[in-house]
Protein backbone atom coordinates (compact mmCIF):
# COMPACT_ATOMS: atom_id res chain seq x y z
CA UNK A 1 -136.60 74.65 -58.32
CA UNK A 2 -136.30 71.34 -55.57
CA UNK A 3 -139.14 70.01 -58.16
CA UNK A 4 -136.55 70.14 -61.29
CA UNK A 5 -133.62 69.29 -58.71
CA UNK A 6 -135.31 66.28 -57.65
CA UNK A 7 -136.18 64.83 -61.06
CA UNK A 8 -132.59 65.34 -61.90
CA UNK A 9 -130.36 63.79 -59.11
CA UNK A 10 -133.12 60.86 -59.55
CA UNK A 11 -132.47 60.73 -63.45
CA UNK A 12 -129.11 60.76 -63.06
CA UNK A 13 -128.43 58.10 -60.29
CA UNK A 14 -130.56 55.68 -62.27
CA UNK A 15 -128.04 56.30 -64.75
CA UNK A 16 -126.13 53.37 -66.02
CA UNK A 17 -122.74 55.27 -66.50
CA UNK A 18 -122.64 56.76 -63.27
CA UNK A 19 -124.00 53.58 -61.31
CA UNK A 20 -120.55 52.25 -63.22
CA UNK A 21 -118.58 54.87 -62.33
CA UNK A 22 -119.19 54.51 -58.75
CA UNK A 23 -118.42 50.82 -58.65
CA UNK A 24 -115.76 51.69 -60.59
CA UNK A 25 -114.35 54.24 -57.93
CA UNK A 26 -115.03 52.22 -55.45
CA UNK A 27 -113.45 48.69 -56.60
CA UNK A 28 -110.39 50.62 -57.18
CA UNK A 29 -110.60 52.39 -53.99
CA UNK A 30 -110.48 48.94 -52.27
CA UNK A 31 -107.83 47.06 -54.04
CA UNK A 32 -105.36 50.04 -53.68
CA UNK A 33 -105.89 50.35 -50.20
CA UNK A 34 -105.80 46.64 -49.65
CA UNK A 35 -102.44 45.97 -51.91
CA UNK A 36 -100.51 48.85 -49.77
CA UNK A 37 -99.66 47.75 -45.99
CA UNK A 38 -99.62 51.83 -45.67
CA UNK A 39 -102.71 53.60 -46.25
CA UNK A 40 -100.96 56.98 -46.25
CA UNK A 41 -99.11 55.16 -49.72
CA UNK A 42 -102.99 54.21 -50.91
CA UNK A 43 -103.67 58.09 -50.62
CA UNK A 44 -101.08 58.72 -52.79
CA UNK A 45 -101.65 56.15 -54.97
CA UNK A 46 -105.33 57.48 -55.30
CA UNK A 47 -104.95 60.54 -55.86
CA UNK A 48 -103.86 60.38 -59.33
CA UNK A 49 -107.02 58.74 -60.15
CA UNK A 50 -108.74 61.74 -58.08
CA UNK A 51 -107.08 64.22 -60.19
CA UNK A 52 -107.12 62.63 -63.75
CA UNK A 53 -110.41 59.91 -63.61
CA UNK A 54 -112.80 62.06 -61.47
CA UNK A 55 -112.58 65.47 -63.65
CA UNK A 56 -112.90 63.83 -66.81
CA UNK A 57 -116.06 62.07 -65.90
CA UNK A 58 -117.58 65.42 -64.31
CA UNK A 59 -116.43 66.76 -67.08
CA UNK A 60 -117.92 64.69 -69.88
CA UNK A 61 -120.77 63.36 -68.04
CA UNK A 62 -122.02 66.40 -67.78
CA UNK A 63 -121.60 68.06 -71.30
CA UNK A 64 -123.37 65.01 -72.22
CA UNK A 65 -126.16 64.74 -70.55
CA UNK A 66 -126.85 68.75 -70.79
CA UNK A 67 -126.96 68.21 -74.71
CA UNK A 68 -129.52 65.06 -74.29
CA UNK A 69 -131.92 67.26 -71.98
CA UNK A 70 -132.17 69.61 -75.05
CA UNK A 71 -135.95 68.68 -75.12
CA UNK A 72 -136.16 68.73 -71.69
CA UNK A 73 -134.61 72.97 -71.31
CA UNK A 74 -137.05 74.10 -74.32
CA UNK A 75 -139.91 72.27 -72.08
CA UNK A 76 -139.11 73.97 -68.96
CA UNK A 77 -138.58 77.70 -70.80
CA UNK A 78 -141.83 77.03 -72.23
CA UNK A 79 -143.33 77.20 -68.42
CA UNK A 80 -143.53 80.31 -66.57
CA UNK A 81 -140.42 79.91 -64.70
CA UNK A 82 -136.84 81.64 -64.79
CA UNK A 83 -134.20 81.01 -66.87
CA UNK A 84 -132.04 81.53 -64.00
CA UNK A 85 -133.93 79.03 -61.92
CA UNK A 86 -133.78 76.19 -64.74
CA UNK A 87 -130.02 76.26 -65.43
CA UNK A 88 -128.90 76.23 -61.67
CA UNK A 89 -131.14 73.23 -61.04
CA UNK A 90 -129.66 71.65 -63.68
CA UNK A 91 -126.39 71.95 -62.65
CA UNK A 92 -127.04 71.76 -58.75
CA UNK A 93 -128.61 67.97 -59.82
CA UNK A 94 -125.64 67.36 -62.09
CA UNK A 95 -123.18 68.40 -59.08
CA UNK A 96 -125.41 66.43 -56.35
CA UNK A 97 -125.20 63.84 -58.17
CA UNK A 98 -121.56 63.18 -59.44
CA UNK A 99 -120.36 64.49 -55.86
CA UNK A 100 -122.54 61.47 -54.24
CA UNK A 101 -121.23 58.89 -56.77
CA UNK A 102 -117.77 60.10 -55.67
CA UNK A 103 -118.40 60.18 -52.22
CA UNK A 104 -119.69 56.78 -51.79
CA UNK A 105 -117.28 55.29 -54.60
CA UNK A 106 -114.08 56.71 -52.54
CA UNK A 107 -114.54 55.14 -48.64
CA UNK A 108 -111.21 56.93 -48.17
CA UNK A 109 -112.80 57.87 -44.37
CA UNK A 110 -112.94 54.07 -43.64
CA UNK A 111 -109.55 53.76 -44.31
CA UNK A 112 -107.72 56.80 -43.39
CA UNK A 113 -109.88 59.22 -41.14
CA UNK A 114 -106.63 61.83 -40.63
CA UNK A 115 -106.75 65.61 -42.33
CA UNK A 116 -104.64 64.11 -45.29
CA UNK A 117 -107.79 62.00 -46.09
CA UNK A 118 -110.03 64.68 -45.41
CA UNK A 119 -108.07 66.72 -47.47
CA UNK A 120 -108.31 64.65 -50.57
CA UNK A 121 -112.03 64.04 -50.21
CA UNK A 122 -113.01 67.70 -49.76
CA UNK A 123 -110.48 68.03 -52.79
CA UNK A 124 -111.93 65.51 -54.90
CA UNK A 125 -115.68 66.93 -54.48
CA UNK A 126 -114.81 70.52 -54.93
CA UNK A 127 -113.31 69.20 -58.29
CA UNK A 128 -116.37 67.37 -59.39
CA UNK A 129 -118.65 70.49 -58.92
CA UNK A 130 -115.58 72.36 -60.44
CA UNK A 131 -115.22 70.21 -63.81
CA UNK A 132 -119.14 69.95 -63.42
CA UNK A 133 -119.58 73.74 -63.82
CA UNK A 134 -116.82 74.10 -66.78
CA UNK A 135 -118.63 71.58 -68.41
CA UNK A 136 -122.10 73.72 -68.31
CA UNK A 137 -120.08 76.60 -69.53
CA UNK A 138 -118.80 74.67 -72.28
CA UNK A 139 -122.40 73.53 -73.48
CA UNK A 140 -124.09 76.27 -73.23
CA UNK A 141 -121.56 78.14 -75.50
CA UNK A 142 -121.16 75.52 -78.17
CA UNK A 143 -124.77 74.52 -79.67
CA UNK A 144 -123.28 71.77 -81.84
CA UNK A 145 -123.45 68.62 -79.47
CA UNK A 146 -120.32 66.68 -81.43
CA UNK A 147 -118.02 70.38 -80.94
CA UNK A 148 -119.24 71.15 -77.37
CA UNK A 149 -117.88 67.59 -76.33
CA UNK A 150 -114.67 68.22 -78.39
CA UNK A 151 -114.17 71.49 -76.18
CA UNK A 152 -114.78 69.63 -73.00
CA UNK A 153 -112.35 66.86 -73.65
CA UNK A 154 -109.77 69.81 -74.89
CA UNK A 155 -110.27 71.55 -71.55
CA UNK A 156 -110.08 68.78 -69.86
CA UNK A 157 -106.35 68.21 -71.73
CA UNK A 158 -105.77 71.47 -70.88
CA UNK A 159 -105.66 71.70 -67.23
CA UNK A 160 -104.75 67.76 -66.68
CA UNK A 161 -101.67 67.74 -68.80
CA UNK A 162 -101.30 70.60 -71.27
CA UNK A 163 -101.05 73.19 -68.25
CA UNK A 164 -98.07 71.18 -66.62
CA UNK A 165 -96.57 71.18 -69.94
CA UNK A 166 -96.43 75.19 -70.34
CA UNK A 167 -95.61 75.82 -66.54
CA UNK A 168 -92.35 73.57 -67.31
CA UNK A 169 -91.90 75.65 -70.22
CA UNK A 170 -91.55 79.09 -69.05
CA UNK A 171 -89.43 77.32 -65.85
CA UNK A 172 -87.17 76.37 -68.30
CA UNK A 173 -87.19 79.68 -70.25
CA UNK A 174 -86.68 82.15 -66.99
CA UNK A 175 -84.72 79.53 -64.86
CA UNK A 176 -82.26 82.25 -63.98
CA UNK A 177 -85.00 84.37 -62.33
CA UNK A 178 -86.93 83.47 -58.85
CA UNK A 179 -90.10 82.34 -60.23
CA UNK A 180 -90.99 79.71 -56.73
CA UNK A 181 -92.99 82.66 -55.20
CA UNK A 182 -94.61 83.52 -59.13
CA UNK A 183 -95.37 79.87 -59.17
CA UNK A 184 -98.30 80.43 -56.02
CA UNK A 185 -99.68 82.30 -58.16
CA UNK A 186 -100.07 80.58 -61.49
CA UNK A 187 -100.96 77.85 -59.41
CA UNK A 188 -104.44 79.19 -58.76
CA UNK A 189 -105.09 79.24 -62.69
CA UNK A 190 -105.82 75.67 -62.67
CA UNK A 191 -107.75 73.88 -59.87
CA UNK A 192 -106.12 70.75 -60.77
CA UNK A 193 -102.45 71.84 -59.44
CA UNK A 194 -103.77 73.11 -56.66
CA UNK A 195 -105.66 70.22 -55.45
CA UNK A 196 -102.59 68.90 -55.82
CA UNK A 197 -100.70 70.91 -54.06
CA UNK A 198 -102.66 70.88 -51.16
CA UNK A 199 -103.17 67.05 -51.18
CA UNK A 200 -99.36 66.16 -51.37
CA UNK A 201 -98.79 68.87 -48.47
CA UNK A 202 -100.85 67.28 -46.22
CA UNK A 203 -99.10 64.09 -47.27
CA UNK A 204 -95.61 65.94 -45.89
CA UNK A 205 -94.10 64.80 -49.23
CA UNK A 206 -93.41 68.39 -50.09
CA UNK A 207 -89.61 68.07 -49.39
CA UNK A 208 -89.69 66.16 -52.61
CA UNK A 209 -90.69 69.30 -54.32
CA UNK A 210 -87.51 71.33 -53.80
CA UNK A 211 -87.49 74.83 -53.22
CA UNK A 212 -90.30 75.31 -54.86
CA UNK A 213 -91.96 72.80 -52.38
CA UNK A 214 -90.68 74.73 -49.12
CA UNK A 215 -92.54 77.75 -51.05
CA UNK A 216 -95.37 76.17 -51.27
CA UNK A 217 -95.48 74.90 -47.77
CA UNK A 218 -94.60 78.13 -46.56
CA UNK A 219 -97.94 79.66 -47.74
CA UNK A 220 -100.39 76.42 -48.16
CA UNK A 221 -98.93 75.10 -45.42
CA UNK A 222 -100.92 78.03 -43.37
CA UNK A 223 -104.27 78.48 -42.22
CA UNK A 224 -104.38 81.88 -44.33
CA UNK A 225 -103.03 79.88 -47.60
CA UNK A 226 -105.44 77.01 -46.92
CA UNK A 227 -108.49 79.04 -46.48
CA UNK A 228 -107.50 81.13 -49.98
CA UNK A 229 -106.98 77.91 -51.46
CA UNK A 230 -110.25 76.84 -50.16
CA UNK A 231 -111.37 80.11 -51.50
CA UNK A 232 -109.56 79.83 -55.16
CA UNK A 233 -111.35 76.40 -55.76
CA UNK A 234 -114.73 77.62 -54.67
CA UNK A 235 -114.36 80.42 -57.30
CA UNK A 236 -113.34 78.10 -60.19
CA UNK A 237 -116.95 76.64 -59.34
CA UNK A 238 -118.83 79.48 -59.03
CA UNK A 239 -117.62 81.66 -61.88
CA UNK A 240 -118.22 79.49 -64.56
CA UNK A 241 -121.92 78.69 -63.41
CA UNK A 242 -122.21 82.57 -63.67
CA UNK A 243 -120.86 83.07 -66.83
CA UNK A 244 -123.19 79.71 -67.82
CA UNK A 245 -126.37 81.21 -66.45
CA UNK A 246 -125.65 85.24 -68.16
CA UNK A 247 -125.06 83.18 -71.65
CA UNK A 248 -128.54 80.99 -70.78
CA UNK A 249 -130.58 83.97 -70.09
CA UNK A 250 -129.65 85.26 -73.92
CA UNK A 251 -129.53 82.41 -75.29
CA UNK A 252 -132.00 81.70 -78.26
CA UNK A 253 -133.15 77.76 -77.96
């Protein structure tokens, strides 16, 4: 297993696209939090790329590179090792990876070493192994490389924008009902909101949030409700690598 681990994270970090994406982060990371005289606004100004840029690379990056080591997975079943043991090196080296690329492309430590930047760093690499573990789901599901990206980039949509979109809706629909506790809870089914959430609490912007935000700040604003959030995001990663690896195991290659 640290063999097939080993040749991965090395694969990958010789990678063009994610040697990119690094220098990417981290240019970005710099000019933001040189332009702002207040690093707390240069938090707040990176998170949106956090939440938008960083799962959509995991994301795709992954799906992508799982359907060009095609070869590579019929090679390794071939050998007398477990199926088990081949997929969760795979994605352990996809998730090492991606979370060092983000890690070193987002110095937000050098800039702003308070729990708000903590906050959004933890945030930003439970959301790479998150969107990292989706993305394995999604591959291993779809055989066709062109559709299996398609249905990455659609869940991607889906919990960056479309989510937002229905959440509004049914606000909007039952806004004579007290749906601010309800919304804790539907806030857990996507791991982008609740990054958020706990990101822009930290910040103490939640006043700006209404009600809803004094809700919100009631519970995450807690050890308990930071722990289950904790807890929530750790789930999102480690259900869909088991759902990945029970579809591997009967899956025909």
């Amino acid at each position: 297993m640290k063999k097939i681990i080993k040749y991965v994270i090395i694969d990958i970090l010789r990678n063009k696209i994610v040697l990119a994406y690094t220098v990417f982060l981290l240019l970005l990371s710099f000019s933001i939090f040189n332009l702002e005289d207040n690093s707390a606004k240069g938090l707040l100004s990176l998170l949106n790329i956090v939440l938008i840029i960083v799962p959509l690379v995991s994301i795709l990056f992954a799906s992508i590179y799982v359907y060009n080591s095609a070869e590579f997975l019929e090679l390794l079943v071939s050998q007398p090792l477990k199926r088990n043991t081949i997929w969760l090196s795979i994605f352990i080296g996809l998730a090492c990876s991606l979370t060092l690329a983000f890690f070193v492309g987002i110095p937000v430590l050098l800039y702003e070493f308070t729990a708000t930047g903590i906050t959004m760093l933890l945030v930003g690499l439970l959301l790479t192994i998150i969107f990292v573990a989706i993305a394995m789901l999604a591959t291993v599901n779809t055989r066709d490389k062109a559709k299996g990206i398609g249905v990455a980039i659609l869940l991607w949509l889906y919990f960056s924008i479309l989510f937002d979109g229905l959440v509004l809706f049914l606000l909007f629909q039952f806004a004579d009902y007290p749906l601010e506790k309800a919304m804790i809870g539907i806030s857990a089914f996507n791991p982008i909101d609740l990054s958020r959430i706990l990101v822009l609490l930290k910040m103490d912007v939640s006043a700006l949030m209404g009600y809803t935000g004094a809700v919100f700040k009631d519970f995450f604003g807690t050890t308990t409700g930071l722990i289950i959030a904790i807890l929530v995001l750790m789930f999102w990663s480690i259900i869909p690598v088991w759902l990945s690896v029970r579809k591997f195991n009967r899956k025909d290659l």
